[in-house]
N, C-alpha and C. Protein backbone atom coordinates (compact mmCIF):
# COMPACT_ATOMS: atom_id res chain seq x y z
N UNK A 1 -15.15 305.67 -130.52
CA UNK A 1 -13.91 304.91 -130.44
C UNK A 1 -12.72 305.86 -130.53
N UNK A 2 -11.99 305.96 -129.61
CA UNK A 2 -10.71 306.58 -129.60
C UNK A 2 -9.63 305.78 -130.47
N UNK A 3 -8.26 306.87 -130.78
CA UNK A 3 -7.39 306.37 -131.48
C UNK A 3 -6.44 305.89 -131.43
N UNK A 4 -5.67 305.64 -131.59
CA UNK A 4 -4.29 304.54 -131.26
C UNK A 4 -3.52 304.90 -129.95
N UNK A 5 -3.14 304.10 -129.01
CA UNK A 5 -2.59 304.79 -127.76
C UNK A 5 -1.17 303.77 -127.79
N UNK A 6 -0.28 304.81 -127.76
CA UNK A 6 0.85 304.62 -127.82
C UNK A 6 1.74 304.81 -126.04
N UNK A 7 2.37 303.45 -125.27
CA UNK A 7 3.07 303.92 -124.49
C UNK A 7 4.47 304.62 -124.52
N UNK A 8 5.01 305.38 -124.21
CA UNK A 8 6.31 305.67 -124.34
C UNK A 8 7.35 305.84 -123.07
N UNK A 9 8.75 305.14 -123.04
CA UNK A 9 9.62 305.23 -122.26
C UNK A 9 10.64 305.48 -122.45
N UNK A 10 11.39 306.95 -121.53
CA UNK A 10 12.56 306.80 -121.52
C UNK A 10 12.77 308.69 -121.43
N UNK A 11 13.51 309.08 -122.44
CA UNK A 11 14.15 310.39 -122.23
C UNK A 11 13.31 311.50 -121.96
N UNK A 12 13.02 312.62 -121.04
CA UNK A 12 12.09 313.79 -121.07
C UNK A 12 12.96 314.66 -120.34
N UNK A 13 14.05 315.03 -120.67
CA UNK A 13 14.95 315.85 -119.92
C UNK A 13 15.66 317.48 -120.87
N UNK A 14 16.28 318.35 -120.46
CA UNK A 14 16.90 319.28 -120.49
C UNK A 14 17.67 318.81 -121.82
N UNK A 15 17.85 319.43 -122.75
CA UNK A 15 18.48 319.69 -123.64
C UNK A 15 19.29 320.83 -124.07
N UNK A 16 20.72 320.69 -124.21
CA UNK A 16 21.33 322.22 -124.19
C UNK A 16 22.19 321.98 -125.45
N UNK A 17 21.98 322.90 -126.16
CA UNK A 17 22.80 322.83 -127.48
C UNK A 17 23.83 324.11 -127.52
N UNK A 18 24.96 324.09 -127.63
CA UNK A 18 25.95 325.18 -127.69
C UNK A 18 26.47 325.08 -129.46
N UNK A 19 26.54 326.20 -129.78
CA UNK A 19 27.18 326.30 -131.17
C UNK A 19 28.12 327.74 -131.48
N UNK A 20 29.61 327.35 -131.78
CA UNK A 20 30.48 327.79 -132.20
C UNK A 20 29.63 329.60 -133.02
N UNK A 21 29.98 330.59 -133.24
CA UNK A 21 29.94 331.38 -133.90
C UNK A 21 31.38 331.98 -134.81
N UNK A 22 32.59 331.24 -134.43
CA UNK A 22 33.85 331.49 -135.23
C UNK A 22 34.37 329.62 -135.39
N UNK A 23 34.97 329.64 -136.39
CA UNK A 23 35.96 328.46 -136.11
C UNK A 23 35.97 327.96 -135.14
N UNK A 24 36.25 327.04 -134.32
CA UNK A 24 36.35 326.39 -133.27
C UNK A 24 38.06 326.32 -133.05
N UNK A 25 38.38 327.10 -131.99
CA UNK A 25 40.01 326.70 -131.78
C UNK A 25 40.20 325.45 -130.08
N UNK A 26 40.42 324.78 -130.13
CA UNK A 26 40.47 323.62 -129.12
C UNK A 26 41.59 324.69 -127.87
N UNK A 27 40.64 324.30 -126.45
CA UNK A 27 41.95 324.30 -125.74
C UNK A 27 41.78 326.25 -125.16
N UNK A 28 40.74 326.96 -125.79
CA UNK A 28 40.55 328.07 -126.03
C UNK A 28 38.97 328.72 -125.91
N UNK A 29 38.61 329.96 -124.96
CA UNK A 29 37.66 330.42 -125.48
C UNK A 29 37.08 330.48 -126.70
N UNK A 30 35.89 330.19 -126.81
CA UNK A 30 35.15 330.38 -128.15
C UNK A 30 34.13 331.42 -128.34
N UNK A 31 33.33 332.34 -128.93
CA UNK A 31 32.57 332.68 -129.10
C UNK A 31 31.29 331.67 -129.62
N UNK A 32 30.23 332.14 -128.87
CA UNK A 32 29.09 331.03 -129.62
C UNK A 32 27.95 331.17 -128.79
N UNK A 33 26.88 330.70 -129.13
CA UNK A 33 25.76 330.56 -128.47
C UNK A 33 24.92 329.55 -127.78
N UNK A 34 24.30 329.76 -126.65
CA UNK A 34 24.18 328.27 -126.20
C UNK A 34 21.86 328.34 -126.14
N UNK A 35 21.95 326.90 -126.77
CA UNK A 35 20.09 327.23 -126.96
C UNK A 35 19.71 325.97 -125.73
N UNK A 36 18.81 325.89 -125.25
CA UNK A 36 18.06 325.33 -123.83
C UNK A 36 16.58 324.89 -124.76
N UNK A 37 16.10 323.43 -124.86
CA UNK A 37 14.81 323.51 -124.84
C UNK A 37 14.73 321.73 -124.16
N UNK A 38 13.15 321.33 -124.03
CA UNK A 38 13.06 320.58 -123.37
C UNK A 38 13.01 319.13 -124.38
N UNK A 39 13.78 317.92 -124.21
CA UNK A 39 13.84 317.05 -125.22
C UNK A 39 14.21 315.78 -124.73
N UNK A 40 14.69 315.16 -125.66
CA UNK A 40 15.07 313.59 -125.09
C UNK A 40 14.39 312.96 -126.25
N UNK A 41 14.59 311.56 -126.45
CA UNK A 41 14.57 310.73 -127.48
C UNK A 41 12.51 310.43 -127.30
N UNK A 42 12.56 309.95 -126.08
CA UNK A 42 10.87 309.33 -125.93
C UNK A 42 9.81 310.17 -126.10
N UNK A 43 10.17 311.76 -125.51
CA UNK A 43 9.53 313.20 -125.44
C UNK A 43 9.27 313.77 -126.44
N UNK A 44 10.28 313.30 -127.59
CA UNK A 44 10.24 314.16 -128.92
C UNK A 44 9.42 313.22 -130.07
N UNK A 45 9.57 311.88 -129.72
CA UNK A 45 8.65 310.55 -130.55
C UNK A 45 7.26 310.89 -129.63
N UNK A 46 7.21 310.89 -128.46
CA UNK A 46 5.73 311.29 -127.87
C UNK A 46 5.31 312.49 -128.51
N UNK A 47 5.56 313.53 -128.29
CA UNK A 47 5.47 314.87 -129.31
C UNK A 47 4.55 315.01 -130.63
N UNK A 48 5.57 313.91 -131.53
CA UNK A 48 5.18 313.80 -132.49
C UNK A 48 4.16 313.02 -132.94
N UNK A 49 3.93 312.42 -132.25
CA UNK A 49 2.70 311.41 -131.92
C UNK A 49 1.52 311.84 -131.88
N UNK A 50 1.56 312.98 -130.68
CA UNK A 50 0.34 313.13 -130.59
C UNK A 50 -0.05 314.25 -131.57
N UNK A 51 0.58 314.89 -132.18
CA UNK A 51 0.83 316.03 -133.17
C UNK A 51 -0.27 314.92 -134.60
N UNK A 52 -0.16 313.68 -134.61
CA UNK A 52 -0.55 312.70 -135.99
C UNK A 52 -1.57 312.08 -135.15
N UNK A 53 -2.56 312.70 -134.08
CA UNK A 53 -3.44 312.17 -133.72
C UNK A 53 -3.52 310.86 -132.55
N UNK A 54 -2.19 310.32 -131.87
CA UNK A 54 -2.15 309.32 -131.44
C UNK A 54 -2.10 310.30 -129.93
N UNK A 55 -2.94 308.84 -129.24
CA UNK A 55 -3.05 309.06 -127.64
C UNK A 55 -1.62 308.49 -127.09
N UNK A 56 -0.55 309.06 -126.52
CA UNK A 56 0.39 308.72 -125.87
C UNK A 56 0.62 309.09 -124.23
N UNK A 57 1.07 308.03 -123.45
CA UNK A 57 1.16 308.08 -122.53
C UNK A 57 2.74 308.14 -122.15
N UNK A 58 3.22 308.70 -121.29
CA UNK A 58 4.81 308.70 -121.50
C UNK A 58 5.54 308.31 -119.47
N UNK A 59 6.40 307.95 -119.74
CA UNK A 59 7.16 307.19 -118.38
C UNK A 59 8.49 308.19 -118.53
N UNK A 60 9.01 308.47 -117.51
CA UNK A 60 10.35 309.47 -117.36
C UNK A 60 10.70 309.95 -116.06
N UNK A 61 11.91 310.13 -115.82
CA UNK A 61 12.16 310.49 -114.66
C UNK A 61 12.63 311.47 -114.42
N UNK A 62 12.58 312.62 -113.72
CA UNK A 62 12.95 313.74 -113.24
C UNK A 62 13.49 314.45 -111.73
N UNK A 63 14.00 315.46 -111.53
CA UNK A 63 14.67 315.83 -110.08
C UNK A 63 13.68 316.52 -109.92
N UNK A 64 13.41 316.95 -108.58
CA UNK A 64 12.67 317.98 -108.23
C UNK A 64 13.35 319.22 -108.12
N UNK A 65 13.74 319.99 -109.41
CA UNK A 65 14.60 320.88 -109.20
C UNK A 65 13.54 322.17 -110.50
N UNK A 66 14.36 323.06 -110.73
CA UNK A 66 13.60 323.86 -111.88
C UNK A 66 13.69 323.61 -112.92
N UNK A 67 14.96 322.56 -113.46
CA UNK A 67 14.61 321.85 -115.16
C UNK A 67 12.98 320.63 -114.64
N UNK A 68 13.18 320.25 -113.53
CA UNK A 68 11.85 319.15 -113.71
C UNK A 68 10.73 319.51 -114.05
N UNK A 69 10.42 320.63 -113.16
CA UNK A 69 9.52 321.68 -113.55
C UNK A 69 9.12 322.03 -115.07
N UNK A 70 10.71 322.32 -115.48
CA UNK A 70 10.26 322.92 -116.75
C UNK A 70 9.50 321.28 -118.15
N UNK A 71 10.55 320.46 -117.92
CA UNK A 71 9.78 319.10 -118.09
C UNK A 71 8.45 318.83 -118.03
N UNK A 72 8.15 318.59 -116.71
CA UNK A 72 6.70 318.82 -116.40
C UNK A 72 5.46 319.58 -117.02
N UNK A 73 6.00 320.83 -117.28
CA UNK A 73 5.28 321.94 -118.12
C UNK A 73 5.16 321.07 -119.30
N UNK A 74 6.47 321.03 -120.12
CA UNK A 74 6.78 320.54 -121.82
C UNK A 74 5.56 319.23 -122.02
N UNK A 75 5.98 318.40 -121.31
CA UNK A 75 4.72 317.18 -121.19
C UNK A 75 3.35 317.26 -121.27
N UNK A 76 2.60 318.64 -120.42
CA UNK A 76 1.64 318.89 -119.84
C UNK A 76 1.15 319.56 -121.30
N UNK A 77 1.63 320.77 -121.82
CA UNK A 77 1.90 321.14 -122.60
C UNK A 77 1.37 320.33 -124.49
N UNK A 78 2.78 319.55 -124.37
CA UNK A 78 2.61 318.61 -125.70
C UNK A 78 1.32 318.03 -125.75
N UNK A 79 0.18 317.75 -124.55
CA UNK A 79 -0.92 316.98 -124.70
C UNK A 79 -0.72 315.39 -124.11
N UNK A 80 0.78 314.86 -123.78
CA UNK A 80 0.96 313.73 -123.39
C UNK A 80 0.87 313.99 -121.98
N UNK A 81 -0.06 312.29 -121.70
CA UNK A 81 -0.45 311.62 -120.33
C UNK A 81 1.33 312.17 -119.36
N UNK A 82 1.05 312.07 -118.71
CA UNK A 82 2.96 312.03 -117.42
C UNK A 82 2.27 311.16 -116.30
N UNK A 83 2.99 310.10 -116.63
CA UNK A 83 3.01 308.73 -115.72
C UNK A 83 4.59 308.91 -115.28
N UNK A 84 4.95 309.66 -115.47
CA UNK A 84 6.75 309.77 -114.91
C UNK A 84 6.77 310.31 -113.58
N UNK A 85 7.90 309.65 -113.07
CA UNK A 85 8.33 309.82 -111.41
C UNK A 85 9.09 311.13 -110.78
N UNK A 86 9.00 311.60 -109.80
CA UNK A 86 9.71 312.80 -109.84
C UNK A 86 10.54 312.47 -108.07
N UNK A 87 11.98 312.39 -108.09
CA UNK A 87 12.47 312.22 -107.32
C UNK A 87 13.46 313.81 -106.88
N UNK A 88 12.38 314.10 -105.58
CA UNK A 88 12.87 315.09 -105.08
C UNK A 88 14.35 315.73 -104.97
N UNK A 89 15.06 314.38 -104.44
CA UNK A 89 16.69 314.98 -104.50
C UNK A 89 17.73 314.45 -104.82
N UNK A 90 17.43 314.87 -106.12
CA UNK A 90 18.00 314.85 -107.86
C UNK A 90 17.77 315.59 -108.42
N UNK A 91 18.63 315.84 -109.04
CA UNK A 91 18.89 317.04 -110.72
C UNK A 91 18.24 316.04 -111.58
N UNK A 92 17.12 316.51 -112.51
CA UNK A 92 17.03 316.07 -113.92
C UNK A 92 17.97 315.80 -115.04
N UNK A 93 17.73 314.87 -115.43
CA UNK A 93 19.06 314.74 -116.26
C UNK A 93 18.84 316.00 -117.67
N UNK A 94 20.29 315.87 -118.60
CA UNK A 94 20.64 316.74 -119.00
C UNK A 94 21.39 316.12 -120.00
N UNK A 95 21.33 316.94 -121.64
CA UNK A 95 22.11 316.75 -122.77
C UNK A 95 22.68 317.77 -122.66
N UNK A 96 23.77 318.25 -122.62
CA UNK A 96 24.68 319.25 -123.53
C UNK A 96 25.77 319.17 -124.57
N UNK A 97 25.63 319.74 -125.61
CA UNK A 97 26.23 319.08 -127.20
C UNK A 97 26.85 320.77 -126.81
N UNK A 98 28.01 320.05 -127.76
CA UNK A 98 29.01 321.51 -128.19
C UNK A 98 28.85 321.15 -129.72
N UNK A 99 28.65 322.55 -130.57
CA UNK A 99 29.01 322.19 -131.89
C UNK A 99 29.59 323.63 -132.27
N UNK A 100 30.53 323.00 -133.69
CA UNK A 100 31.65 324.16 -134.49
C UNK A 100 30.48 324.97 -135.05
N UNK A 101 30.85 325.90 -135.68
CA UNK A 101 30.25 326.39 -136.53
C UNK A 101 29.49 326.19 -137.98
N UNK A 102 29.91 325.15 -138.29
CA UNK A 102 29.10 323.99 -138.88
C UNK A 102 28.04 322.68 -138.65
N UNK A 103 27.77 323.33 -137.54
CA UNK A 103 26.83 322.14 -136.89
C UNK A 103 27.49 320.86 -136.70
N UNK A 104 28.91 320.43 -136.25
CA UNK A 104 29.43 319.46 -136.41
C UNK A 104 29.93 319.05 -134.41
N UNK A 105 29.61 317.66 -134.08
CA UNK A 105 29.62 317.92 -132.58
C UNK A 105 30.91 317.85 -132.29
N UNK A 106 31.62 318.70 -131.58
CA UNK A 106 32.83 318.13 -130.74
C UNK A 106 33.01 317.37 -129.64
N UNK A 107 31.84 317.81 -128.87
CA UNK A 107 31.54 317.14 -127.48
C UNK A 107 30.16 316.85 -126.64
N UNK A 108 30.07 315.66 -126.51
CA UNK A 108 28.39 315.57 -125.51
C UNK A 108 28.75 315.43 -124.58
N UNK A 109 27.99 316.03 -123.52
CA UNK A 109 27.72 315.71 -121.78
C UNK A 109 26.54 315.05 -121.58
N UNK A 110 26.31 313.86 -121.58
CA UNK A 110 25.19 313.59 -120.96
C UNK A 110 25.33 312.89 -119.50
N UNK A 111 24.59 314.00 -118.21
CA UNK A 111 24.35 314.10 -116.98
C UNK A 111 22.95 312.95 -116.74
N UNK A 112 22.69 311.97 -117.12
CA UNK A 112 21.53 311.14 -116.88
C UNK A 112 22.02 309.93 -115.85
N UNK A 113 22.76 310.12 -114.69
CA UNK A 113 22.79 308.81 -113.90
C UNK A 113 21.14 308.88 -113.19
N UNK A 114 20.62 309.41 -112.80
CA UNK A 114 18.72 309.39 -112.64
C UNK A 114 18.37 308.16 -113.19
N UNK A 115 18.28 308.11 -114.55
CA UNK A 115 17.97 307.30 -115.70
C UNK A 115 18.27 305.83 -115.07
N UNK A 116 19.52 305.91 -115.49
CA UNK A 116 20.28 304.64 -114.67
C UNK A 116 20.35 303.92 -113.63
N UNK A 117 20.09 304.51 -112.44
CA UNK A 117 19.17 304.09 -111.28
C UNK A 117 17.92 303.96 -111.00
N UNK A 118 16.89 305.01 -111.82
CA UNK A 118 15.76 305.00 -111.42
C UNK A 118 14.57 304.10 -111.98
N UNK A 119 14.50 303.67 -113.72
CA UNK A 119 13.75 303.15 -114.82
C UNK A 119 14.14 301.79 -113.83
N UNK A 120 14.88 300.96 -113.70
CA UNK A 120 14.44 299.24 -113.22
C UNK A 120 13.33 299.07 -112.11
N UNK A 121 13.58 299.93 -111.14
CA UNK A 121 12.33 300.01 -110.34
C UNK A 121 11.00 300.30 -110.83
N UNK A 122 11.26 301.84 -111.08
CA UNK A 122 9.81 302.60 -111.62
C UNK A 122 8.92 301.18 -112.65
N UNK A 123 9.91 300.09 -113.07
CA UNK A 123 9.01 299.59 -114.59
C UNK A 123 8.60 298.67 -113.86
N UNK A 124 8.72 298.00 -112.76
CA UNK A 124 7.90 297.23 -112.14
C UNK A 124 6.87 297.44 -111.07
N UNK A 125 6.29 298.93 -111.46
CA UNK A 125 5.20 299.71 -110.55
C UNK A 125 4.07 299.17 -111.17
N UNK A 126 3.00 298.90 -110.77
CA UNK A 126 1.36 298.16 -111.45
C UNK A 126 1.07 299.21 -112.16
N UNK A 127 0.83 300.62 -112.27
CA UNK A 127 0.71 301.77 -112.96
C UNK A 127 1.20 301.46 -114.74
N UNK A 128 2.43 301.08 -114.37
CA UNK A 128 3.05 300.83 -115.87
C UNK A 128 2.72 299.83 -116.67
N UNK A 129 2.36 298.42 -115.72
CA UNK A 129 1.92 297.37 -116.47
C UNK A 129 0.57 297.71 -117.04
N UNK A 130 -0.40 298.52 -116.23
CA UNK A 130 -1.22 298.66 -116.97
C UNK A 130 -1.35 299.43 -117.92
N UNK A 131 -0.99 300.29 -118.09
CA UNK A 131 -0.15 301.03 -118.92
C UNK A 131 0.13 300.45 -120.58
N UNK A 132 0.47 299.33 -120.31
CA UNK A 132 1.49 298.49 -121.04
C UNK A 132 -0.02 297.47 -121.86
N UNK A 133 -0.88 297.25 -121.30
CA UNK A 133 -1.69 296.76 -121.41
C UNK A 133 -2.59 297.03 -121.90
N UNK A 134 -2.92 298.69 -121.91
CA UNK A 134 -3.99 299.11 -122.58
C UNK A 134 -3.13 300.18 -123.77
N UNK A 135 -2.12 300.17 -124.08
CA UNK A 135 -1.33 300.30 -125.18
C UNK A 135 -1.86 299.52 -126.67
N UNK A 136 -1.58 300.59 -127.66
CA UNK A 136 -1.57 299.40 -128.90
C UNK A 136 -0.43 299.31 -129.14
N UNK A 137 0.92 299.95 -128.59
CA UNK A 137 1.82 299.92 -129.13
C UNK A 137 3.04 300.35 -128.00
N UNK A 138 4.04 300.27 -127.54
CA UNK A 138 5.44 300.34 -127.09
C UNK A 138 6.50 301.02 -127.39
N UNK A 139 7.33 301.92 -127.18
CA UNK A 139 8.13 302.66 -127.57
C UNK A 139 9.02 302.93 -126.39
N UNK A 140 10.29 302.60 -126.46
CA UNK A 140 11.46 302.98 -125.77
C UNK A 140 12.59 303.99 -126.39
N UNK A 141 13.31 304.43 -125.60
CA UNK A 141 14.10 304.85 -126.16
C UNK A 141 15.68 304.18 -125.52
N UNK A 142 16.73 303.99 -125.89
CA UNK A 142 18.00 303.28 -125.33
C UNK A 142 18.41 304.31 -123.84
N UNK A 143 18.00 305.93 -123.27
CA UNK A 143 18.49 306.52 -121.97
C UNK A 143 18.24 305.63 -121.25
N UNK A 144 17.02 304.82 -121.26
CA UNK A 144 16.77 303.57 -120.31
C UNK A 144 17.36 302.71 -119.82
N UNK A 145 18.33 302.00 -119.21
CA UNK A 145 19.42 301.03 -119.24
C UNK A 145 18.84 299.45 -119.90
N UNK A 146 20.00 298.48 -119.94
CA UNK A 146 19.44 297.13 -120.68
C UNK A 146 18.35 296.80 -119.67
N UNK A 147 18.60 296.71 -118.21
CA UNK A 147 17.36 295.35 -117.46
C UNK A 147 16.28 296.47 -117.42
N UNK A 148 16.11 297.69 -117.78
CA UNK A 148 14.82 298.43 -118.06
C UNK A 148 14.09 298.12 -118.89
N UNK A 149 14.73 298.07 -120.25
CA UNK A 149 14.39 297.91 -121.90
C UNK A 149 13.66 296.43 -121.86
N UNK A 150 14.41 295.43 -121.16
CA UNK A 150 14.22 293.87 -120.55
C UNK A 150 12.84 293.54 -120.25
N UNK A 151 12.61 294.87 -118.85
CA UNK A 151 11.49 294.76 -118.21
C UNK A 151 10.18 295.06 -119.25
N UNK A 152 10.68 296.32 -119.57
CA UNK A 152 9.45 297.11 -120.43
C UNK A 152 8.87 296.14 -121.37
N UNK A 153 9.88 295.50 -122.56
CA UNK A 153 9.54 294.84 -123.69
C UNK A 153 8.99 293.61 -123.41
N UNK A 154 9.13 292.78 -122.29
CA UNK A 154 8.07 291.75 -121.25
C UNK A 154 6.88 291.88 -120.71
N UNK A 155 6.65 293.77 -120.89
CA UNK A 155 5.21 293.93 -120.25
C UNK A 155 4.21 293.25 -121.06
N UNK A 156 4.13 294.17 -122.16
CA UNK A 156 3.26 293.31 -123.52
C UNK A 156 4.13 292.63 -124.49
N UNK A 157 4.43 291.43 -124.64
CA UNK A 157 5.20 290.97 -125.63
C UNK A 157 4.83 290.96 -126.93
N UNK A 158 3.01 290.40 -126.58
CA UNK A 158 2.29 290.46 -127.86
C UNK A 158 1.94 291.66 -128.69
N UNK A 159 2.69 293.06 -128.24
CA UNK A 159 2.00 294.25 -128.94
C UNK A 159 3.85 294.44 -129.57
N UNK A 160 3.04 295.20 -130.76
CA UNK A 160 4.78 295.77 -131.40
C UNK A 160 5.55 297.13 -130.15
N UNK A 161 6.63 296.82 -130.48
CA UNK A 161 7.80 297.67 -129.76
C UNK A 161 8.83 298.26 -130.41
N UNK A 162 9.01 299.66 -130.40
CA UNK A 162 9.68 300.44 -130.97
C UNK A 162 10.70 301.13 -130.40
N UNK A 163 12.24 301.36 -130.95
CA UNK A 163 13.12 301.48 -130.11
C UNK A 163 13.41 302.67 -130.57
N UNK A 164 14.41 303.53 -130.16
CA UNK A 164 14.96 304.79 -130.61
C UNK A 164 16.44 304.13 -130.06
N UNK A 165 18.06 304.37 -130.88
CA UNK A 165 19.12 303.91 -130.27
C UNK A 165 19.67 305.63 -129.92
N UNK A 166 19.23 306.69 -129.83
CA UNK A 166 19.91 308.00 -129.51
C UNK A 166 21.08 308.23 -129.64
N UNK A 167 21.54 306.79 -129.17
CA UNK A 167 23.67 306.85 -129.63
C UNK A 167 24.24 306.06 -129.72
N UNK A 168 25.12 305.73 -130.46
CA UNK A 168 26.23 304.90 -130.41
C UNK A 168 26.67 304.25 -129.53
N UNK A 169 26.63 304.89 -128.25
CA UNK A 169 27.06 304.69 -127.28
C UNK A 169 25.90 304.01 -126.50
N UNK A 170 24.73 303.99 -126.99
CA UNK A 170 23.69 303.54 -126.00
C UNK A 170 23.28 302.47 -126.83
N UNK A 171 23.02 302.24 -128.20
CA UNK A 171 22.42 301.19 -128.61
C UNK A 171 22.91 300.28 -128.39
N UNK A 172 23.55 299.78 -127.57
CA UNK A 172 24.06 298.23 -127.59
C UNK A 172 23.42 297.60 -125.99
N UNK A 173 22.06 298.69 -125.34
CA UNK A 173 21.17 297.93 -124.52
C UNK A 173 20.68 297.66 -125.21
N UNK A 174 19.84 297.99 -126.28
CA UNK A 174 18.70 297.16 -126.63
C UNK A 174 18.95 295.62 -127.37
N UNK A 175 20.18 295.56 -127.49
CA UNK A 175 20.13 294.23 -128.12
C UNK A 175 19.91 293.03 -127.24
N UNK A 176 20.29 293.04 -126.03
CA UNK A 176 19.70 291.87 -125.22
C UNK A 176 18.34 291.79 -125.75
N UNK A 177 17.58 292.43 -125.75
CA UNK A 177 16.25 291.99 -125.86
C UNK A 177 15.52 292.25 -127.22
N UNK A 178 15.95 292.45 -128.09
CA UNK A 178 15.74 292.58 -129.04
C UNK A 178 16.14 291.66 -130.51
N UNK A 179 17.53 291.03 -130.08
CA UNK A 179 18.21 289.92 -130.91
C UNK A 179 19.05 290.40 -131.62
């Protein structure tokens, strides 16, 4: 008997973290350093998942460019299934955080219109429902838009579903469907 299989949807993209090495003066060159690794809200809960023994399968979308690639690897890599789509001509989406020298953010870029166009379709592919079906469990993350989160959490209603809100700015999809 195998062990708990967890689906997961939503973030598997480029992550870029920049951090201040002086004060931060606005308006002005800064000195600082900038770190690159591969992340997202669903990628890093899949991750950890399978790290505590759980079988996860993961949904995500990517460009066919050299961050997808590098994605692709990270997935392959972590031990998680890649049921994610790869649309040739598109950039992968992308976090970039600026922070002071205190780890404090001044500014996010997040480059994910992919996300936003691509998850309403992809979740009504038969791949996913089944997917969804031989799951013990559900996991989104909010990069997904609301009629994604909609779709997904309708696949299995009867299994638990787990959200990640990544931001402020994003948690207010999941409440349609969530209450």
């Amino acid at each position: 008997m195998s062990g708990p299989r967890l689906l997961a949807v939503g973030g598997a993209h480029i992550d870029r973290r920049g951090r201040f090495t002086v004060d931060y003066v606005a308006e002005a060159s800064n000195p600082g350093r900038m770190r690159e690794d591969v992340g997202g809200g669903a990628f890093n809960a899949a991750r950890w998942a399978v790290r505590r023994g759980i079988t996860v399968s993961l949904v995500s979308l990517r460009g066919g460019d050299v961050a997808g690639e590098r994605v692709t690897l990270a997935i392959e890599s972590a031990g998680i299934e890649d049921l994610s789509a790869t649309f040739l001509d598109r950039a992968t989406p992308s976090y970039t955080a600026i922070l002071t020298r205190d780890g404090e953010l001044v500014t996010g870029l997040a480059d994910m219109e992919l996300y936003e166009i691509g998850f309403p379709k992809q979740l009504r592919r038969r791949k996913f429902r089944e997917a969804a079906r031989e799951a013990d469990a559900l996991l989104a993350d909010a990069y997904i838009p609301a009629e994604a989160f909609a779709l997904f959490a309708g696949l299995a209603p009867e299994k638990p579903l787990f959200a990640i809100a990544v931001s402020p700015a994003k948690a207010p999809r999941l409440l349609p469907s969530l209450g």
